[in-house]
Protein backbone atom coordinates (compact mmCIF):
# COMPACT_ATOMS: atom_id res chain seq x y z
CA UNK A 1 127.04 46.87 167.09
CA UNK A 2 125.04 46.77 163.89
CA UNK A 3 122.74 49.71 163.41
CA UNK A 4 124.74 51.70 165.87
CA UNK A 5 125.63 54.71 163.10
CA UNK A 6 121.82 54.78 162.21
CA UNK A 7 121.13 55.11 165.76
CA UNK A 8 123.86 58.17 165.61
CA UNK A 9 122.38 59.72 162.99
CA UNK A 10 118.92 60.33 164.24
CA UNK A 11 119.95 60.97 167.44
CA UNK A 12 121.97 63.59 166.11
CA UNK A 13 119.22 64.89 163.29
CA UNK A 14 116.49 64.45 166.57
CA UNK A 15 118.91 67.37 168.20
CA UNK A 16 119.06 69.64 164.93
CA UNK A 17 114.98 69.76 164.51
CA UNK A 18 115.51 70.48 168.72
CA UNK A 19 117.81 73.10 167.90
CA UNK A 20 115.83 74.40 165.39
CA UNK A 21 112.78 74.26 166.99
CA UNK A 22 113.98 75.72 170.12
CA UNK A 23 115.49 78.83 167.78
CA UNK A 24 113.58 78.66 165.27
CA UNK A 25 116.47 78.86 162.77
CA UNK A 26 115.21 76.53 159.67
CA UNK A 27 112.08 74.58 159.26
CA UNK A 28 110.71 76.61 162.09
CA UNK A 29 110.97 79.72 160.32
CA UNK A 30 109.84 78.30 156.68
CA UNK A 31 108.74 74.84 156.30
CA UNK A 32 108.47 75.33 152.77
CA UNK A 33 111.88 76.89 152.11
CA UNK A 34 113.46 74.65 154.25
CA UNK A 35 112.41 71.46 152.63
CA UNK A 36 112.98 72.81 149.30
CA UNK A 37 117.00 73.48 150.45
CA UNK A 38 116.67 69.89 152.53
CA UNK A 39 115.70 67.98 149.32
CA UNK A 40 118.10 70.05 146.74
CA UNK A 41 121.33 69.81 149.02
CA UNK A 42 120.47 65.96 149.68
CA UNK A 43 120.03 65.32 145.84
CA UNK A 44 123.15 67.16 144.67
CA UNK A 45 125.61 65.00 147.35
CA UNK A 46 123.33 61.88 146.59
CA UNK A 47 124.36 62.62 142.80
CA UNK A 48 128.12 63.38 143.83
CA UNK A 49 128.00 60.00 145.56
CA UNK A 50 126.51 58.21 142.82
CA UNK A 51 129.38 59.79 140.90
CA UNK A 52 131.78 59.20 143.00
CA UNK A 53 130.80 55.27 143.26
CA UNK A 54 130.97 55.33 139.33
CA UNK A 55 134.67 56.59 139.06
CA UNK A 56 135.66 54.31 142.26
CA UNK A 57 136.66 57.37 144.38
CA UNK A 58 133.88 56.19 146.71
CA UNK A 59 133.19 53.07 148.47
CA UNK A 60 130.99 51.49 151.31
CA UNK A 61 134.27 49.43 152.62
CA UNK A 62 133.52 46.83 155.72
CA UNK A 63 131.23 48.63 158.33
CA UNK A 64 130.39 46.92 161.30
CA UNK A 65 128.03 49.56 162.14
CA UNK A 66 126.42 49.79 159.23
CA UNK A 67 122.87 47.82 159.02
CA UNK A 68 124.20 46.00 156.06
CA UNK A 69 120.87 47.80 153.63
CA UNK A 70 121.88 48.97 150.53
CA UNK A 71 119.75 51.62 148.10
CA UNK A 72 122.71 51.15 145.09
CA UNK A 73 125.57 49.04 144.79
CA UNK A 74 128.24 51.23 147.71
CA UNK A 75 125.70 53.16 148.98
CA UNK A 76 124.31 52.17 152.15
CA UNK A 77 121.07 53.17 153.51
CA UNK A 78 122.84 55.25 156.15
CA UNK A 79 124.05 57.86 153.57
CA UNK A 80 120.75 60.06 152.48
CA UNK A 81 120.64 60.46 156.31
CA UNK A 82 123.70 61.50 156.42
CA UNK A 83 123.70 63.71 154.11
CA UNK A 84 120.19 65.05 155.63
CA UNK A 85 122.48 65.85 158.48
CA UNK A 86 124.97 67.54 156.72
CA UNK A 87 122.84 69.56 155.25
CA UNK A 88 120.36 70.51 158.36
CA UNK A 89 123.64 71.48 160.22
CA UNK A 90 124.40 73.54 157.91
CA UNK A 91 121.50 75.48 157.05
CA UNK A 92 120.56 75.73 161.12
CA UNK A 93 124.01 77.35 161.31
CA UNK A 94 123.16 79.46 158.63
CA UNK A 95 120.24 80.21 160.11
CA UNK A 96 121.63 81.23 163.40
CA UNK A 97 124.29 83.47 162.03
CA UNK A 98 121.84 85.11 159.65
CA UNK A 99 119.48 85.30 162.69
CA UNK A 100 118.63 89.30 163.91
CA UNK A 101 120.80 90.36 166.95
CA UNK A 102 119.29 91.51 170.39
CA UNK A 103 121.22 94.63 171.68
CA UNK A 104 120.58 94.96 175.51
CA UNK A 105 122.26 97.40 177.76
């Protein structure tokens, strides 16, 4: 089962970009904008992590599914993605809440 939560992870960041694609709710709308927000949001929770991992709040524990890669001592590979999809999620719900409504009769 190794690799199984990377597999999770881009299946589920493949659907955001479809999502936002599809509604145009992020990166659709500006590229630019949007990767400015993707790279802040990822780098402040990287640094909570890091901080968190410091103070021993955080750990990478025994994962199975994990690949076994690790960028920093308790922080495996699969994080930064994760965090990419926390923050995606959030900004394409964002996105479709802030989104223009369509009155029809």
């Amino acid at each position: 089962m190794t690799g199984l939560y990377l597999a999770a992870l881009l299946v589920s960041l493949t659907g955001m970009a479809v999502l936002d694609a599809r509604f145009r709710l992020f990166f659709a709308r500006a590229p630019l904008r949007a990767g400015i927000v993707m790279a802040v949001g990822i780098a402040f929770f990287l640094v909570w992590d890091v901080v968190g991992i410091g103070a021993g709040v955080f750990f990478r524990g025994d994962g199975d599914l994990l690949i076994g890669v690790q960028l920093a001592p308790e922080l495996p590979l699969e994080e930064p993605l994760f965090l990419a999809l926390l923050v995606y999620s959030t900004m394409n719900l964002y996105g479709w809440f802030a989104r223009p409504r369509v009155e029809r009769p």
